[in-house]
PDB file of N, CA and C in Angstrom:
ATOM      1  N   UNK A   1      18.254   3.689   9.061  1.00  0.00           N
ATOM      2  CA  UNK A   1      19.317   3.013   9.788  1.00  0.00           C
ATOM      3  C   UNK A   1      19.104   3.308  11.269  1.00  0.00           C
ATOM      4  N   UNK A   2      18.945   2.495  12.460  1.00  0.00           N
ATOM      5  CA  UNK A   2      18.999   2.660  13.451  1.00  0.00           C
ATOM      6  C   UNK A   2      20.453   2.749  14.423  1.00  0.00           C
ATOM      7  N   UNK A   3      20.510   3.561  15.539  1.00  0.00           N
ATOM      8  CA  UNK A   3      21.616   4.043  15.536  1.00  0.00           C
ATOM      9  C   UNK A   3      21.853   3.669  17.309  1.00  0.00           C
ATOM     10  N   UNK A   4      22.685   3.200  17.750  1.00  0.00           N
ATOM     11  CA  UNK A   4      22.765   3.013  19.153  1.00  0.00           C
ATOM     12  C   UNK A   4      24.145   3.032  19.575  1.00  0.00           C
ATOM     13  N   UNK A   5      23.822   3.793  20.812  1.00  0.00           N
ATOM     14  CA  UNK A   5      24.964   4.135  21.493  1.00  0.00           C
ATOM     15  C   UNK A   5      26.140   2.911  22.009  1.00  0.00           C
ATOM     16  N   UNK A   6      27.438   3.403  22.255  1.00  0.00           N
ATOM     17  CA  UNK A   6      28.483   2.445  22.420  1.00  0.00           C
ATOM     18  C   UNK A   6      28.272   1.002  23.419  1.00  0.00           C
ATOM     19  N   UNK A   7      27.728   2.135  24.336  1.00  0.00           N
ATOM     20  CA  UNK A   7      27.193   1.038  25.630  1.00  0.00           C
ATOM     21  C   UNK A   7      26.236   0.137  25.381  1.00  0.00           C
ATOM     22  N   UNK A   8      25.271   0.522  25.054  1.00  0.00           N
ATOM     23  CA  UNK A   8      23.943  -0.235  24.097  1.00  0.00           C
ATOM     24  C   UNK A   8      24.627  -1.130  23.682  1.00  0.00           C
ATOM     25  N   UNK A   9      25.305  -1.282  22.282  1.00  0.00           N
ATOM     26  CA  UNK A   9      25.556  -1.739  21.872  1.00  0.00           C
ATOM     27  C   UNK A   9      26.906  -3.172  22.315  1.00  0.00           C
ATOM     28  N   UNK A  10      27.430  -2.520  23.335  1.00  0.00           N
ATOM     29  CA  UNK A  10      27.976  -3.746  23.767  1.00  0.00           C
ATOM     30  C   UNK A  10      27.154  -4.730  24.574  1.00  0.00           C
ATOM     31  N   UNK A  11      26.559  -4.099  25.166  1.00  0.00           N
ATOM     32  CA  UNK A  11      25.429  -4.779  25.756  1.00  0.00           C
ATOM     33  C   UNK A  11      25.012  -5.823  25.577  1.00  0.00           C
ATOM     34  N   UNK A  12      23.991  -5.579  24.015  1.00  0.00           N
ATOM     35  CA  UNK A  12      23.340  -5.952  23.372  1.00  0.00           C
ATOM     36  C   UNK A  12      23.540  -6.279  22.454  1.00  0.00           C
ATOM     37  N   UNK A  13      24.756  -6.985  22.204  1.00  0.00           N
ATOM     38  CA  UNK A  13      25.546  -7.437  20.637  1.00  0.00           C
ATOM     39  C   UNK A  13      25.143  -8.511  20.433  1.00  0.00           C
ATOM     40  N   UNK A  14      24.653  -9.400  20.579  1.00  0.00           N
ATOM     41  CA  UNK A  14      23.826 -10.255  20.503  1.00  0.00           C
ATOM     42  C   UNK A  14      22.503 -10.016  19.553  1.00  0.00           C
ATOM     43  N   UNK A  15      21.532  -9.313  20.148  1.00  0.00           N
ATOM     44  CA  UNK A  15      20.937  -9.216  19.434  1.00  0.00           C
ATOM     45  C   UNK A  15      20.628  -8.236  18.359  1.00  0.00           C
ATOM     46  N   UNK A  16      21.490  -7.041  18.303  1.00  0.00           N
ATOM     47  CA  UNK A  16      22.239  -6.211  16.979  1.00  0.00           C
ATOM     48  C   UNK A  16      22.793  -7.311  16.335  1.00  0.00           C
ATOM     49  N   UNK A  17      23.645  -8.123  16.676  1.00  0.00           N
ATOM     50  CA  UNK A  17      23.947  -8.969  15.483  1.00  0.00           C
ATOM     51  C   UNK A  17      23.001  -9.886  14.454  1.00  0.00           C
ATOM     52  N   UNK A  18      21.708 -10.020  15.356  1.00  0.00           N
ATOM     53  CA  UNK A  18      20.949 -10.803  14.470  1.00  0.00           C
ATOM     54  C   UNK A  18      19.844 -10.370  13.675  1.00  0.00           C
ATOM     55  N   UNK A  19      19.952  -9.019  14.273  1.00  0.00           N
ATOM     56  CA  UNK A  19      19.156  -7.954  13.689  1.00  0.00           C
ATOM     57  C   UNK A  19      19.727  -7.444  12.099  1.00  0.00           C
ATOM     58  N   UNK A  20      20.886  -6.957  12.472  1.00  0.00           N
ATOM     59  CA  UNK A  20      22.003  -7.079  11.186  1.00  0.00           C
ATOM     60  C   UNK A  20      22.071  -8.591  10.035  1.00  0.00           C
ATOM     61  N   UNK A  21      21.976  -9.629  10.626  1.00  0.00           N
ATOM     62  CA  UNK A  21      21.943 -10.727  10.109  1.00  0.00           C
ATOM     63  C   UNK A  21      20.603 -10.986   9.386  1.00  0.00           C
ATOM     64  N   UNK A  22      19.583 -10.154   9.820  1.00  0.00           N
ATOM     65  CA  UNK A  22      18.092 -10.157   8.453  1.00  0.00           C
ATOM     66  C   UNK A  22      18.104  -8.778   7.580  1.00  0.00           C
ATOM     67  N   UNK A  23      19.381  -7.958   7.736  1.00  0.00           N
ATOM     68  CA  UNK A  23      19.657  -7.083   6.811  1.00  0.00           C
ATOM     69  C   UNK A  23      19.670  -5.720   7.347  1.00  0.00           C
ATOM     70  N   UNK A  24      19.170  -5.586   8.360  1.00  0.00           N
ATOM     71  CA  UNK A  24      19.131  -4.176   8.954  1.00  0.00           C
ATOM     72  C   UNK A  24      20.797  -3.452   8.906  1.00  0.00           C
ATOM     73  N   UNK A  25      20.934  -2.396   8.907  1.00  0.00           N
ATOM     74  CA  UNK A  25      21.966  -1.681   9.068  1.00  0.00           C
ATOM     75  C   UNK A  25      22.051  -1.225  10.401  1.00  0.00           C
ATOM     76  N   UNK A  26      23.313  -1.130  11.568  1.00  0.00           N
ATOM     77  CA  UNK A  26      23.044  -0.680  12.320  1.00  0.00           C
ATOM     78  C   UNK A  26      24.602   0.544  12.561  1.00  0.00           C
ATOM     79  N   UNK A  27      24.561   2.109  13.038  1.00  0.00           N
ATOM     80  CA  UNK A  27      25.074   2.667  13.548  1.00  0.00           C
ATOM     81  C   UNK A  27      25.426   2.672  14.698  1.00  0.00           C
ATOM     82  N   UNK A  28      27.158   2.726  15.366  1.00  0.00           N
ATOM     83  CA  UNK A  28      27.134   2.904  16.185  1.00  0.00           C
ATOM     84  C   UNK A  28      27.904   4.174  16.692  1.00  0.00           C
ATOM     85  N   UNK A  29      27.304   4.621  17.916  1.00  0.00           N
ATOM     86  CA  UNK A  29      27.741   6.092  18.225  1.00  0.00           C
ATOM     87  C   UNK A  29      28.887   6.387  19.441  1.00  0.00           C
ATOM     88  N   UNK A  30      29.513   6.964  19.331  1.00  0.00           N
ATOM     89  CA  UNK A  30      30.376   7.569  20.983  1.00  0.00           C
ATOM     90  C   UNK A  30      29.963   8.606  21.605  1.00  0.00           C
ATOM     91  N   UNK A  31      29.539   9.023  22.657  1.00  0.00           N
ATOM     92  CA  UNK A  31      29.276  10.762  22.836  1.00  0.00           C
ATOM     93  C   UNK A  31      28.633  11.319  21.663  1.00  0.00           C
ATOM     94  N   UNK A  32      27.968  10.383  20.739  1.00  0.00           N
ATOM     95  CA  UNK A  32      26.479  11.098  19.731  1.00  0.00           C
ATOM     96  C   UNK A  32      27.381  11.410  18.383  1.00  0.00           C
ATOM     97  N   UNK A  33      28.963  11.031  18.464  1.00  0.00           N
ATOM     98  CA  UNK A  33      29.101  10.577  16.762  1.00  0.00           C
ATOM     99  C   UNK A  33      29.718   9.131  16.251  1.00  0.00           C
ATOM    100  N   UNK A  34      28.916   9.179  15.323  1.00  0.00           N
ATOM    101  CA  UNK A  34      29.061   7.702  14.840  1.00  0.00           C
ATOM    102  C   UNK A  34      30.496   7.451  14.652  1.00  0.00           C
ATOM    103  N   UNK A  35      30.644   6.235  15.044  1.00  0.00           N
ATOM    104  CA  UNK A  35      31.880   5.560  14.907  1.00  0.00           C
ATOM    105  C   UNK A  35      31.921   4.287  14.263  1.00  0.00           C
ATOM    106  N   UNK A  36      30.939   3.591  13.658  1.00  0.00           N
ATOM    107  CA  UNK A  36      31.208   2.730  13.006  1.00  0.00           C
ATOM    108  C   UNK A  36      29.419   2.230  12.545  1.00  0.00           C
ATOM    109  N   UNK A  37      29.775   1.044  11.880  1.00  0.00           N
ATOM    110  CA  UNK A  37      27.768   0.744  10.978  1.00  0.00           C
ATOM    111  C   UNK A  37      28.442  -0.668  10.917  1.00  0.00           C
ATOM    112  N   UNK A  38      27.218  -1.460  11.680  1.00  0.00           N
ATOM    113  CA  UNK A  38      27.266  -2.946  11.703  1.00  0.00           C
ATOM    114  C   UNK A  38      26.289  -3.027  10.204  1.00  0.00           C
ATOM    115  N   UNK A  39      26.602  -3.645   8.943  1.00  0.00           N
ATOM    116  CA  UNK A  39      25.944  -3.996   8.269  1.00  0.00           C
ATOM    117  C   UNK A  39      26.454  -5.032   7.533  1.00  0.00           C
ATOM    118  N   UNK A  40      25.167  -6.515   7.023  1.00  0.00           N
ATOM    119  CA  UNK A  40      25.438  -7.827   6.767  1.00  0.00           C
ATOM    120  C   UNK A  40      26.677  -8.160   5.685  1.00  0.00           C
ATOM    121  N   UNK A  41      27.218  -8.611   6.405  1.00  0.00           N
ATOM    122  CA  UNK A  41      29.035  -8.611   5.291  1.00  0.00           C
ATOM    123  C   UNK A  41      28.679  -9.766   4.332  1.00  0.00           C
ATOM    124  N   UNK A  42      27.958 -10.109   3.803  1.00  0.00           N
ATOM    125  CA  UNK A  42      27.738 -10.394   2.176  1.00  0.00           C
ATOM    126  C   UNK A  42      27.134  -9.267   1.319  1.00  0.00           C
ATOM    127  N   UNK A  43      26.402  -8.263   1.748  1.00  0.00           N
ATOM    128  CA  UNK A  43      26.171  -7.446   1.243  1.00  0.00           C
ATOM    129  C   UNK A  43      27.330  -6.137   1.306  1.00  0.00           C
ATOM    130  N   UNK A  44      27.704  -6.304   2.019  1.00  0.00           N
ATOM    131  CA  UNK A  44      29.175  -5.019   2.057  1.00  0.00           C
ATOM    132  C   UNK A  44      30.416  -5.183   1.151  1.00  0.00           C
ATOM    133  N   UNK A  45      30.393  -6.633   0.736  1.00  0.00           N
ATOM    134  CA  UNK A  45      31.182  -7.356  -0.027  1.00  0.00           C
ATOM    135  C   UNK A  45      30.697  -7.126  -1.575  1.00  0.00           C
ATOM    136  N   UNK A  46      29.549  -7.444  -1.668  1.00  0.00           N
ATOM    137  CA  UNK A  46      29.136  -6.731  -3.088  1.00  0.00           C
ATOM    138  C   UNK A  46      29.309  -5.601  -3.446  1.00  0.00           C
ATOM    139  N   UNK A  47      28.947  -4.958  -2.573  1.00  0.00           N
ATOM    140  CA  UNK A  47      29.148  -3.256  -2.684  1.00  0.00           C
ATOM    141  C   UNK A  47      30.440  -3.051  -2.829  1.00  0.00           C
ATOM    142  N   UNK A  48      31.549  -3.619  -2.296  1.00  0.00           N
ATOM    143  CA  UNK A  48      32.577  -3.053  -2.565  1.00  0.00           C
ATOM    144  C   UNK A  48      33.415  -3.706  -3.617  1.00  0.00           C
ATOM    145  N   UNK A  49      33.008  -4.922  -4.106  1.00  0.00           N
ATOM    146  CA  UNK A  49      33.080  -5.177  -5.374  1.00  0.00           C
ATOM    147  C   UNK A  49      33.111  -4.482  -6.612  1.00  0.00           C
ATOM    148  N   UNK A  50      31.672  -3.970  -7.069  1.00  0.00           N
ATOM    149  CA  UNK A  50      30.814  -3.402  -7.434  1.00  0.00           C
ATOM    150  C   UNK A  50      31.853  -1.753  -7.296  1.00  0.00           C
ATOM    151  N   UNK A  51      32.066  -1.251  -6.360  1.00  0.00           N
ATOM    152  CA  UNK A  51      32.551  -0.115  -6.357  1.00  0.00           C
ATOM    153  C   UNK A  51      34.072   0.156  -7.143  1.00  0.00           C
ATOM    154  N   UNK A  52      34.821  -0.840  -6.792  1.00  0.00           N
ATOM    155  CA  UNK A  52      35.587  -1.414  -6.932  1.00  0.00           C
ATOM    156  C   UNK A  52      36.012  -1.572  -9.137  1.00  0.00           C
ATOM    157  N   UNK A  53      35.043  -2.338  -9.385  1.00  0.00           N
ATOM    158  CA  UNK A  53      35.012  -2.218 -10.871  1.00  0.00           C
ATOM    159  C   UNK A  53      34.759  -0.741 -11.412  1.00  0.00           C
ATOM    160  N   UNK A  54      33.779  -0.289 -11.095  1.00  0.00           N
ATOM    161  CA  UNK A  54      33.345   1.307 -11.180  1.00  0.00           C
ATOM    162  C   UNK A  54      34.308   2.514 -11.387  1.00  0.00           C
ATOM    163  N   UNK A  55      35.438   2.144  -9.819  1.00  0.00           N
ATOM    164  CA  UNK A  55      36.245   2.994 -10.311  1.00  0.00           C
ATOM    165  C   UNK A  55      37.615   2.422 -11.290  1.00  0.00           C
ATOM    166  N   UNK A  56      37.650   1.384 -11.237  1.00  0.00           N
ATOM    167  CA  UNK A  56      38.678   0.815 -13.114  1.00  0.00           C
ATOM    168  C   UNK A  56      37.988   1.453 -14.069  1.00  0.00           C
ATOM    169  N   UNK A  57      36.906   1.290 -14.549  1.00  0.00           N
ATOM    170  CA  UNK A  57      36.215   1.868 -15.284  1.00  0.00           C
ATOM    171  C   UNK A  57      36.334   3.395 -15.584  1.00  0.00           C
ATOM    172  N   UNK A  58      36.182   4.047 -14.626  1.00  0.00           N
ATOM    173  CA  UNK A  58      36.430   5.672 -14.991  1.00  0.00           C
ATOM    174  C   UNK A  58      37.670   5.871 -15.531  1.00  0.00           C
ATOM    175  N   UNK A  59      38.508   4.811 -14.182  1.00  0.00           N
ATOM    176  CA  UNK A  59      40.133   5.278 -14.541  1.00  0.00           C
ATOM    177  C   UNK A  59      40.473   4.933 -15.973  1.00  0.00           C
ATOM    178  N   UNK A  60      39.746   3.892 -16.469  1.00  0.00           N
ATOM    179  CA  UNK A  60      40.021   3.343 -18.168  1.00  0.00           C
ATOM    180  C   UNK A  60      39.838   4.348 -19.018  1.00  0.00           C
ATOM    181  N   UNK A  61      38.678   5.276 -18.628  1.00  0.00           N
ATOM    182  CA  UNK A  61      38.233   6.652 -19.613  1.00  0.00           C
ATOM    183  C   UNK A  61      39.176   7.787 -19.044  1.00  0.00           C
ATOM    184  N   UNK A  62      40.114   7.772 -18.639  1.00  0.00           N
ATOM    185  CA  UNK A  62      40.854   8.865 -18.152  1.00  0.00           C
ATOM    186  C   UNK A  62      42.639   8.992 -18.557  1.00  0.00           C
ATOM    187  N   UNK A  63      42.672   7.272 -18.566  1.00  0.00           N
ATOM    188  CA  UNK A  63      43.964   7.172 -19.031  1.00  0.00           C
ATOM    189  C   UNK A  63      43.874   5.910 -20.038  1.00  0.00           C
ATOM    190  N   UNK A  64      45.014   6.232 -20.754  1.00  0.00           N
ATOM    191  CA  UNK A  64      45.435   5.355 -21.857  1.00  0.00           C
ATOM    192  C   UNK A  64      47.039   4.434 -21.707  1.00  0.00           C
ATOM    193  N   UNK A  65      47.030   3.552 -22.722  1.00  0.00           N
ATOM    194  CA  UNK A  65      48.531   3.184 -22.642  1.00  0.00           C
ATOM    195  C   UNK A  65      49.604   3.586 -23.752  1.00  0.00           C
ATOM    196  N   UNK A  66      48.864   4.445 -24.656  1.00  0.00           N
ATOM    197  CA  UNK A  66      49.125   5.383 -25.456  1.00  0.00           C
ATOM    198  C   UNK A  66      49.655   4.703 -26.463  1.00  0.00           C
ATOM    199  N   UNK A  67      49.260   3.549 -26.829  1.00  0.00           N
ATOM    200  CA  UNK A  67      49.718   2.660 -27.895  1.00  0.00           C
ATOM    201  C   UNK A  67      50.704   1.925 -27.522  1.00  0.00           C
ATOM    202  N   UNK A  68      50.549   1.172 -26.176  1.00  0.00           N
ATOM    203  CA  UNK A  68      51.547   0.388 -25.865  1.00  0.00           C
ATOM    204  C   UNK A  68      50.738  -1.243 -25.487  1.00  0.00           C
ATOM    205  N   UNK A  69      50.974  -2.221 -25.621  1.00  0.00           N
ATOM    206  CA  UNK A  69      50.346  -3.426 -25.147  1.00  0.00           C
ATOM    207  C   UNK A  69      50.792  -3.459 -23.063  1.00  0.00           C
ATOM    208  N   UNK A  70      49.909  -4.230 -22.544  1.00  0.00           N
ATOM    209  CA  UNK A  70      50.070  -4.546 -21.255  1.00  0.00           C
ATOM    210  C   UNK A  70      51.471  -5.025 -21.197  1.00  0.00           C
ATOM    211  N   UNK A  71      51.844  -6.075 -22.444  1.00  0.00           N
ATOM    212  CA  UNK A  71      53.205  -7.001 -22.176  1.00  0.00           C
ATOM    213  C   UNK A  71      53.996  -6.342 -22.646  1.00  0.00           C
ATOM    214  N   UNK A  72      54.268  -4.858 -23.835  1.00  0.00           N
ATOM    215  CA  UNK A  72      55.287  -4.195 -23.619  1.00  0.00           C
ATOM    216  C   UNK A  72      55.989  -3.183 -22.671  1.00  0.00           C
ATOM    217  N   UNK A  73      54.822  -3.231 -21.490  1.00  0.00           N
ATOM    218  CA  UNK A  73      54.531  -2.405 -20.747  1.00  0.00           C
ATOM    219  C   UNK A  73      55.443  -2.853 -19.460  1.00  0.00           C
ATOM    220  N   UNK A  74      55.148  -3.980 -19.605  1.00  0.00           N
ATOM    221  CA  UNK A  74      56.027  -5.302 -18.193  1.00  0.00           C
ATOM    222  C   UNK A  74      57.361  -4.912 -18.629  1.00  0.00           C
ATOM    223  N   UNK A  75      57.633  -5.421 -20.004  1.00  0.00           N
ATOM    224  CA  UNK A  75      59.030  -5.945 -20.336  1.00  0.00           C
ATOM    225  C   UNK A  75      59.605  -4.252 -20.741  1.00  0.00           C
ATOM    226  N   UNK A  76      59.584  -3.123 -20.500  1.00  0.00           N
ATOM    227  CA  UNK A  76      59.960  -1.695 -20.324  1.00  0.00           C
ATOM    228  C   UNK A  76      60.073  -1.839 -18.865  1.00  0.00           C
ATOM    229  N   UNK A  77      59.358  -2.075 -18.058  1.00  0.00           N
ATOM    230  CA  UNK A  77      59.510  -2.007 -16.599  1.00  0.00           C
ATOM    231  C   UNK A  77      60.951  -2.947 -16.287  1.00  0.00           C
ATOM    232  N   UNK A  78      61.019  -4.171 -16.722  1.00  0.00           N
ATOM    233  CA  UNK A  78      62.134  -5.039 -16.458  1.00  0.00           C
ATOM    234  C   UNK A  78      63.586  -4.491 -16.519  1.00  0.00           C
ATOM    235  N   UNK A  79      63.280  -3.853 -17.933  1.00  0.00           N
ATOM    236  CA  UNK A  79      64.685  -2.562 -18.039  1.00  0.00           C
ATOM    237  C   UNK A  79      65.554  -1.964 -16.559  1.00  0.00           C
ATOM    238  N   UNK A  80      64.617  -1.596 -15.882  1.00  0.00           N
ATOM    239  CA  UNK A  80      64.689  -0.585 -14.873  1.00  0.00           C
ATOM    240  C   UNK A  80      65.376  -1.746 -13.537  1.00  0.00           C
TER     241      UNK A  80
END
C-alpha cells in the first residue's frame, strides 16, 4: 500500500484517484499517522458485504431462538 502525506495528497487527488481507480490502495497520513486509505469502492463494498454475512454466521453458532419461530418471536414482542 502506498502511503502519502495530507498535503500530497490534496495536491494530487487527481491522480491518487486514478491510481485507486486501477485498484491500488492508497494511505493517507497527518504528521506520519494514518488517517484514512483511499481504496476502489466496489471492492470495499464486497468486503464489507462479505464481512458482514460472516459475522451473522458466527452470531447463528452462538445463539439460538431456543425453540421459538421468527413469527412467534414478533408477535411476543407486540405484547410489550
Amino acid at each position: 500500500m502506498h502511503t502519502v502525506g495530507s498535503y500530497e495528497a490534496k495536491t494530487h487527488l487527481s491522480s491518487l484517484l486514478e491510481r485507486v481507480s486501477r485498484g491500488e490502495k492508497i494511505a493517507i497520513t497527518k504528521h506520519g499517522a494514518p488517517v484514512a486509505v483511499l481504496v476502489p469502492a466496489g471492492k470495499a463494498a464486497v468486503a464489507d458485504r462479505k464481512a458482514v454475512v460472516e459475522a451473522i454466521m458466527e452470531f447463528r453458532k452462538e445463539n439460538s431462538l431456543r425453540g421459538m419461530s421468527v413469527r412467534e418471536m414478533i408477535e411476543e414482542g407486540r405484547r410489550f
